[in-house]
N, C-alpha and C. Protein backbone atom coordinates (compact mmCIF):
# COMPACT_ATOMS: atom_id res chain seq x y z
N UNK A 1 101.50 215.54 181.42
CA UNK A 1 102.18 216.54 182.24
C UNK A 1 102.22 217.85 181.47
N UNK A 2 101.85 218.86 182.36
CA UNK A 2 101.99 220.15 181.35
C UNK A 2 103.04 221.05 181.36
N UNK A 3 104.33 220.49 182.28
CA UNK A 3 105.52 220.63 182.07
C UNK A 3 105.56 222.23 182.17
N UNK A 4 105.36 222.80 183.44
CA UNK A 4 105.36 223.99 184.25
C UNK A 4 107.01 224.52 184.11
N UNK A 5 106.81 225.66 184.53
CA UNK A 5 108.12 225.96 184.88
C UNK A 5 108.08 225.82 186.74
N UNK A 6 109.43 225.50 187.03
CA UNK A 6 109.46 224.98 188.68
C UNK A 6 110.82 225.30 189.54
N UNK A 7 111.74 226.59 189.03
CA UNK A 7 112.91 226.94 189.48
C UNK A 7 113.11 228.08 188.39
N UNK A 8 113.98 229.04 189.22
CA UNK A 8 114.25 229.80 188.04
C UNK A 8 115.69 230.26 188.96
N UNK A 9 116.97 230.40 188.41
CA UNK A 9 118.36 230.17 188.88
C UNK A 9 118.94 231.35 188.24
N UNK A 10 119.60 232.64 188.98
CA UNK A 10 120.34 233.49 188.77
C UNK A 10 121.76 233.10 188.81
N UNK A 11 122.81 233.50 188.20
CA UNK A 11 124.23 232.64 188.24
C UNK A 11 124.58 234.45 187.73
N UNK A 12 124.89 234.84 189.01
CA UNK A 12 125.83 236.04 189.43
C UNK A 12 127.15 236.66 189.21
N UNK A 13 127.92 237.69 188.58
CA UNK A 13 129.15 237.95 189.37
C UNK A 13 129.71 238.22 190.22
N UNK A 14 128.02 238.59 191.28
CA UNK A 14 129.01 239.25 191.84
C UNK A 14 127.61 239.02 193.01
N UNK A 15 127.92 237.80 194.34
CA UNK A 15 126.82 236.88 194.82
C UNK A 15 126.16 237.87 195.73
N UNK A 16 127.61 238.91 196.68
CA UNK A 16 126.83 239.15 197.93
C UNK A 16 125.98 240.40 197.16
N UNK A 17 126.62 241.08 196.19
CA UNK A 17 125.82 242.32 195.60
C UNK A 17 124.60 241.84 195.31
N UNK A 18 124.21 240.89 194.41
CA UNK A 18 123.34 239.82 193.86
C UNK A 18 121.84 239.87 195.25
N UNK A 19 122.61 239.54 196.21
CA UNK A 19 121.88 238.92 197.05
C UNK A 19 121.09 240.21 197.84
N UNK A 20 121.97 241.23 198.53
CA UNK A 20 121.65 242.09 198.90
C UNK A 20 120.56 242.83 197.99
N UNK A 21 120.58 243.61 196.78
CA UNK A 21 119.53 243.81 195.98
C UNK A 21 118.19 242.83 195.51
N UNK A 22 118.57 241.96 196.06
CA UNK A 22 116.86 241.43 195.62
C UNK A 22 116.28 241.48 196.77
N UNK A 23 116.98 240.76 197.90
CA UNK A 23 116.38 241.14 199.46
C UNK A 23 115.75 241.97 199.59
N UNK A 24 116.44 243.28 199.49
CA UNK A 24 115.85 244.53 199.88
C UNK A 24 114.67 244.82 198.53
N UNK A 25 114.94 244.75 197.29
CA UNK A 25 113.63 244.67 196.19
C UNK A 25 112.10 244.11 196.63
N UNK A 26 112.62 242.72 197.20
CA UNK A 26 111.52 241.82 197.15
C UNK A 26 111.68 241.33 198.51
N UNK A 27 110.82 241.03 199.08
CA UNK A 27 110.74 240.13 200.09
C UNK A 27 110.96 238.96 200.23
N UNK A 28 111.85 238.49 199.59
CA UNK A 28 112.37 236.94 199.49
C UNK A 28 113.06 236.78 200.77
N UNK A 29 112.58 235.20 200.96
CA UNK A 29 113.38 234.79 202.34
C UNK A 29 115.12 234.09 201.03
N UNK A 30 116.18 234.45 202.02
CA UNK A 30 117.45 233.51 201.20
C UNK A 30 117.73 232.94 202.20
N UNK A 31 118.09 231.28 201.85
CA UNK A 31 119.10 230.38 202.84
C UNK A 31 120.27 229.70 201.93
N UNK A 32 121.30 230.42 202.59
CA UNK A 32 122.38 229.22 202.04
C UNK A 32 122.40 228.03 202.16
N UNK A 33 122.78 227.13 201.31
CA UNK A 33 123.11 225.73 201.45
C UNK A 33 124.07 225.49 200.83
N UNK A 34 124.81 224.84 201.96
CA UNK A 34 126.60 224.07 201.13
C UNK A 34 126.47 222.79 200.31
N UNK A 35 126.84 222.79 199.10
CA UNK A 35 126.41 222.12 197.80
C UNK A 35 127.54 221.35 198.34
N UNK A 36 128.93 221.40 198.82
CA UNK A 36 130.42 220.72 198.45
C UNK A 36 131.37 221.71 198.92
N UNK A 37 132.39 221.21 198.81
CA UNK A 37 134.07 222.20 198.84
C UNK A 37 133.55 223.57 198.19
N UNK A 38 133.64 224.28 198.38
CA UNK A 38 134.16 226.09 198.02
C UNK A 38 132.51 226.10 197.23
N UNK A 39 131.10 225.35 197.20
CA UNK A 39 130.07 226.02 196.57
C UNK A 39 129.32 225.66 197.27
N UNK A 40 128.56 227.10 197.47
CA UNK A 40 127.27 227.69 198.05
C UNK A 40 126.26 227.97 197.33
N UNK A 41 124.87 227.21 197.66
CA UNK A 41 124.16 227.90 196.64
C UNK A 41 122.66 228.31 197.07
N UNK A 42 122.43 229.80 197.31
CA UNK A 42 121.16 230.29 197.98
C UNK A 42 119.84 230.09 197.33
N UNK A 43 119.12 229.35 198.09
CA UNK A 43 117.99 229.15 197.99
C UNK A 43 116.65 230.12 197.87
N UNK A 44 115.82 230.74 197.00
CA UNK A 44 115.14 231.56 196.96
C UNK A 44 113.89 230.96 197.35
N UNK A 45 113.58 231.51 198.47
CA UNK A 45 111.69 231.11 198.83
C UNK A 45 110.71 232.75 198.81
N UNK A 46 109.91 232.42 197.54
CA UNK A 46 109.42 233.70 197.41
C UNK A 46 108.08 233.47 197.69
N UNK A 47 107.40 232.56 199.02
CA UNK A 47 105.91 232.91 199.38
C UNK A 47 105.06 231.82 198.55
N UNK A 48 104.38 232.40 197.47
CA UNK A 48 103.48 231.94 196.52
C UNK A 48 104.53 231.42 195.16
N UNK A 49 104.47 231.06 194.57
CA UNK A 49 104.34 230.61 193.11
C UNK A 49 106.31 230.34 193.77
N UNK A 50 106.53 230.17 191.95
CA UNK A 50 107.75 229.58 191.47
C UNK A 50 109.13 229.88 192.54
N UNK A 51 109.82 229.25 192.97
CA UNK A 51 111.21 229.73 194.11
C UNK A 51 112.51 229.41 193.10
N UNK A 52 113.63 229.74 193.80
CA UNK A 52 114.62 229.46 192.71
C UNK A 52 116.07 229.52 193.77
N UNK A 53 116.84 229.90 193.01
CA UNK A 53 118.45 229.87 193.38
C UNK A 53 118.96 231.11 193.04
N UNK A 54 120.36 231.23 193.09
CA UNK A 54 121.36 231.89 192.82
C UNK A 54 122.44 231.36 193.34
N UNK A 55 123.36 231.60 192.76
CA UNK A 55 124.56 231.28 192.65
C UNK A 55 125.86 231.86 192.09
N UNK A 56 127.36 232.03 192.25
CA UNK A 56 128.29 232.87 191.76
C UNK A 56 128.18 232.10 190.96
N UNK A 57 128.59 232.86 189.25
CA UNK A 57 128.54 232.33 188.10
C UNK A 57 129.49 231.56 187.75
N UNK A 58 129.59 229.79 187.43
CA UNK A 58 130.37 228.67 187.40
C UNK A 58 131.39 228.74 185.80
N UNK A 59 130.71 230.09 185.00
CA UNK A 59 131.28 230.37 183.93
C UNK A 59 132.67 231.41 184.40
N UNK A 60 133.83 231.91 184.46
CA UNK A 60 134.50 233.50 184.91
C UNK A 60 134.42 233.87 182.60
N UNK A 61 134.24 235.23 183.41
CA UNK A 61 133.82 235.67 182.08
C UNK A 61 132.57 236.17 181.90
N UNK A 62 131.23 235.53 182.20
CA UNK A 62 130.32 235.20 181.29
C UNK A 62 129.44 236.38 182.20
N UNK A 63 128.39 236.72 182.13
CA UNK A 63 127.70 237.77 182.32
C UNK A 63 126.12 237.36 183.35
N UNK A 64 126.33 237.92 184.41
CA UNK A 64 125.09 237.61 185.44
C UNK A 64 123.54 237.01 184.32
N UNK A 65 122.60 236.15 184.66
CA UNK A 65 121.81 236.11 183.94
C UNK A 65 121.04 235.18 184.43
N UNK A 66 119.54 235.27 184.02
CA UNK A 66 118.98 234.47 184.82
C UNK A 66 118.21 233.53 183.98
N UNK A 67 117.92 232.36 184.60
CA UNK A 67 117.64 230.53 183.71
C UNK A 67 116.20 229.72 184.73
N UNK A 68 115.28 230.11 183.34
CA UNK A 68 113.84 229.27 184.00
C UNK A 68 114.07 227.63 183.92
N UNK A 69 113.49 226.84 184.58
CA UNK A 69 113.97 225.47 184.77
C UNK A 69 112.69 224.71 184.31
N UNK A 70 112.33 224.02 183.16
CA UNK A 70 110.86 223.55 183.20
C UNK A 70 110.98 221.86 183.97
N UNK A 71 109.85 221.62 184.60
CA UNK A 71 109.60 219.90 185.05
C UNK A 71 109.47 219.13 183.67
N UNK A 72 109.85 217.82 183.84
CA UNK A 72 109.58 217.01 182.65
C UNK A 72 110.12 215.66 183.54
N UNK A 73 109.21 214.52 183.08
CA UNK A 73 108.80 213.05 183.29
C UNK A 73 109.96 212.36 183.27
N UNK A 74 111.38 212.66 181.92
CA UNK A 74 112.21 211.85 182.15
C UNK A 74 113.00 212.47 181.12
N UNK A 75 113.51 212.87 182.21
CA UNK A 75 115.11 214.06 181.59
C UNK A 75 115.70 214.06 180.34
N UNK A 76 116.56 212.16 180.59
CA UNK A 76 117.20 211.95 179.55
C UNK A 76 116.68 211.89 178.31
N UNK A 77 115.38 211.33 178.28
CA UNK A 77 114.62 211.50 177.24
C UNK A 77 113.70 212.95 176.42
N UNK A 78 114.05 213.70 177.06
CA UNK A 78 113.73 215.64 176.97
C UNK A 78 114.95 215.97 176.75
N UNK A 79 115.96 215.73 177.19
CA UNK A 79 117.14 216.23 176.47
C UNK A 79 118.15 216.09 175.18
N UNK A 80 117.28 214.61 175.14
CA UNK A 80 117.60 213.68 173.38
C UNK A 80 116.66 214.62 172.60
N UNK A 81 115.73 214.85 172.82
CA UNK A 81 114.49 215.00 171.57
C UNK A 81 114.71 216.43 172.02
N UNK A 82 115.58 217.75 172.47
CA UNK A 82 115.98 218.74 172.75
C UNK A 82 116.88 218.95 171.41
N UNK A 83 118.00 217.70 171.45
CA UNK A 83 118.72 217.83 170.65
C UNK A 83 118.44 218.09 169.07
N UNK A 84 117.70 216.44 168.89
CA UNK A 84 116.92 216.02 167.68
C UNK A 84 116.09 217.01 167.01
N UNK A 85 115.82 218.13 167.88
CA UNK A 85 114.91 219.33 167.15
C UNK A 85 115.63 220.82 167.18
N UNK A 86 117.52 220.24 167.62
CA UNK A 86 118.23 221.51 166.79
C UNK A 86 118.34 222.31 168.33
N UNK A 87 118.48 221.87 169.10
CA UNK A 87 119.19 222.69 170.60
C UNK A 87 120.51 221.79 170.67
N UNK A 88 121.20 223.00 171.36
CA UNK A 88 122.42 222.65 171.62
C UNK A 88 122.75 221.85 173.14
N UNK A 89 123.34 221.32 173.70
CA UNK A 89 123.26 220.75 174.95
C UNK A 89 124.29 221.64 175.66
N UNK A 90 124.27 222.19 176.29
CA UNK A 90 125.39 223.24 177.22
C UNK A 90 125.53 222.44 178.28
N UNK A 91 124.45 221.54 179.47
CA UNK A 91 125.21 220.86 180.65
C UNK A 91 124.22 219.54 180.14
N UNK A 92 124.74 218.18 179.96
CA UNK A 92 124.30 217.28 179.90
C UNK A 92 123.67 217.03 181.35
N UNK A 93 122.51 215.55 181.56
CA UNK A 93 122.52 215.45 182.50
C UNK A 93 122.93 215.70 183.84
N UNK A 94 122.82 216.06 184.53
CA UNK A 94 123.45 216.05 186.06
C UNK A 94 122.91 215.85 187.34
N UNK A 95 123.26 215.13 188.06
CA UNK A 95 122.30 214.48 189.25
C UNK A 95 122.52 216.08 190.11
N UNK A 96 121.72 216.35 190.89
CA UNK A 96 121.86 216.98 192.33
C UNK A 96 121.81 216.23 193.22
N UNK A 97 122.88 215.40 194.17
CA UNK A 97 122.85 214.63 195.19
C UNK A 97 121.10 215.23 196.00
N UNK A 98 120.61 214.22 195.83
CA UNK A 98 119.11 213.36 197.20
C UNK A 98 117.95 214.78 196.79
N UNK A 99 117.93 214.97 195.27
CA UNK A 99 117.18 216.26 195.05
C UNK A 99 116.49 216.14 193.60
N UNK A 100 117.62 215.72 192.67
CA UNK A 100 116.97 215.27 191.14
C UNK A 100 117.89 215.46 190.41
N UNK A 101 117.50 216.25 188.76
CA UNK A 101 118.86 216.12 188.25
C UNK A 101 118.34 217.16 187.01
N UNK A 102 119.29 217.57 186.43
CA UNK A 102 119.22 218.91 185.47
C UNK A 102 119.95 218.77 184.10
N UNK A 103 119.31 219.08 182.99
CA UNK A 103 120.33 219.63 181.74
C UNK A 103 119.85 221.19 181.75
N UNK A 104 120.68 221.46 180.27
CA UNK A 104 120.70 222.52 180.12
C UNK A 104 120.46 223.06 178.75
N UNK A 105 119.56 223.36 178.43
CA UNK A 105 119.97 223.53 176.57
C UNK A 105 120.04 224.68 176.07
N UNK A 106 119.95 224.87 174.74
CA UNK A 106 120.08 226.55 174.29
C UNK A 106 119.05 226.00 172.93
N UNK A 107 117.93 226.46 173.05
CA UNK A 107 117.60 226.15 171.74
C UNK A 107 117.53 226.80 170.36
N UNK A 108 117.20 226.69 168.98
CA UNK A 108 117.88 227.04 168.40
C UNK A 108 117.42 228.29 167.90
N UNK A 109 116.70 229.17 168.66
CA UNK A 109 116.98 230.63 168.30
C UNK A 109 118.03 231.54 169.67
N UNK A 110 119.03 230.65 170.24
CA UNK A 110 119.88 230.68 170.53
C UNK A 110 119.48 231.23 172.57
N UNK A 111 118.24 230.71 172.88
CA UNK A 111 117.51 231.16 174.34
C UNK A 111 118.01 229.75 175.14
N UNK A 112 118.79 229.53 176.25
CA UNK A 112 118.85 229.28 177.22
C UNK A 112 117.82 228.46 178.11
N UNK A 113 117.39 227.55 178.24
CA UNK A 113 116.74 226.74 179.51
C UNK A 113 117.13 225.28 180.18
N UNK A 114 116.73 226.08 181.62
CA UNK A 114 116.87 224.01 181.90
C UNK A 114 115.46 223.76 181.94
N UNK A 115 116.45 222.54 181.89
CA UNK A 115 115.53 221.05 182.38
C UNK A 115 115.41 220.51 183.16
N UNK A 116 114.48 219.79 184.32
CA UNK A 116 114.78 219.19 185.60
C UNK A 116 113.72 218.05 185.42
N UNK A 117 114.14 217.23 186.52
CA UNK A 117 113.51 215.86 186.85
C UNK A 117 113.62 215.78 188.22
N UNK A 118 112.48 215.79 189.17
CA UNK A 118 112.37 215.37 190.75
C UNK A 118 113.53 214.28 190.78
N UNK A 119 113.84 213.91 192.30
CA UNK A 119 114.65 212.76 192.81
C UNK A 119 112.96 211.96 192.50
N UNK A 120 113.05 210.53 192.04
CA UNK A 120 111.75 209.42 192.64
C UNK A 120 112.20 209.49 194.08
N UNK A 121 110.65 209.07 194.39
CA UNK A 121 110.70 208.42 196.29
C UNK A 121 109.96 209.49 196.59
C-alpha cells in the first residue's frame, strides 16, 4: 500500500465564517451531516482528487488549522509503530460509526497528522 493521503479536515473557530470563505474561494460542494447531539460535521466534495471535512474546533482555545489524513492497512498497528519511532498520540484510536476509524499523532518534529482505516465490508 502506498499509503496516500485520503481526507484532509479543517477544525475551525469560527464554522459559518469557515464555510462561507472557501465556498465562495473554491467551488466546493459542502453537505452537512449530523455526527450526534450538538455535532455537525461538513463534508467537503471538491470534484477531482482528495475531499475532506470541517468542523468547529473540538479544542476552545486552540487555533483554526488544517490536518491531512493518510490511509493505512491497520490503524492500530500504524499508531503503535507511530509511537515506537517518537510521535506523540493526541487522539488514540477512534471508530467513526459505519465509516472507519482515526488516530491522531504529532510526530516528533512536532507536525500534526491523522491516520485512518476504511470501515471492512
Amino acid at each position: 500500500m502506498a499509503n496516500p493521503f485520503v481526507h484532509v479536515e479543517l477544525a475551525t473557530t469560527d464554522i459559518d465564517q469557515a464555510k462561507s470563505f472557501y465556498q465562495s474561494l473554491f467551488d466546493w460542494n459542502l453537505h452537512d451531516a449530523e455526527m450526534g447531539p450538538g455535532f455537525t460535521y461538513t463534508l467537503i466534495g471538491v470534484g477531482e482528487g482528495t475531499g475532506g471535512g470541517m468542523m468547529k474546533h473540538p479544542m476552545p482555545g486552540a487555533p483554526s488549522a488544517w490536518l491531512p489524513y493518510v490511509l493505512v492497512d491497520d490503524l492500530a498497528a500504524a499508531t503503535a509503530k507511530a509511537k515506537t519511532l517518537g510521535a506523540s498520540i493526541v487522539k488514540d484510536v477512534t471508530e467513526v460509526p459505519n465509516t472507519g476509524s482515526f488516530s491522531i499523532i504529532v510526530d516528533p518534529t512536532g507536525a500534526a497528522l491523522g491516520l485512518w482505516q476504511p470501515k471492512a465490508g
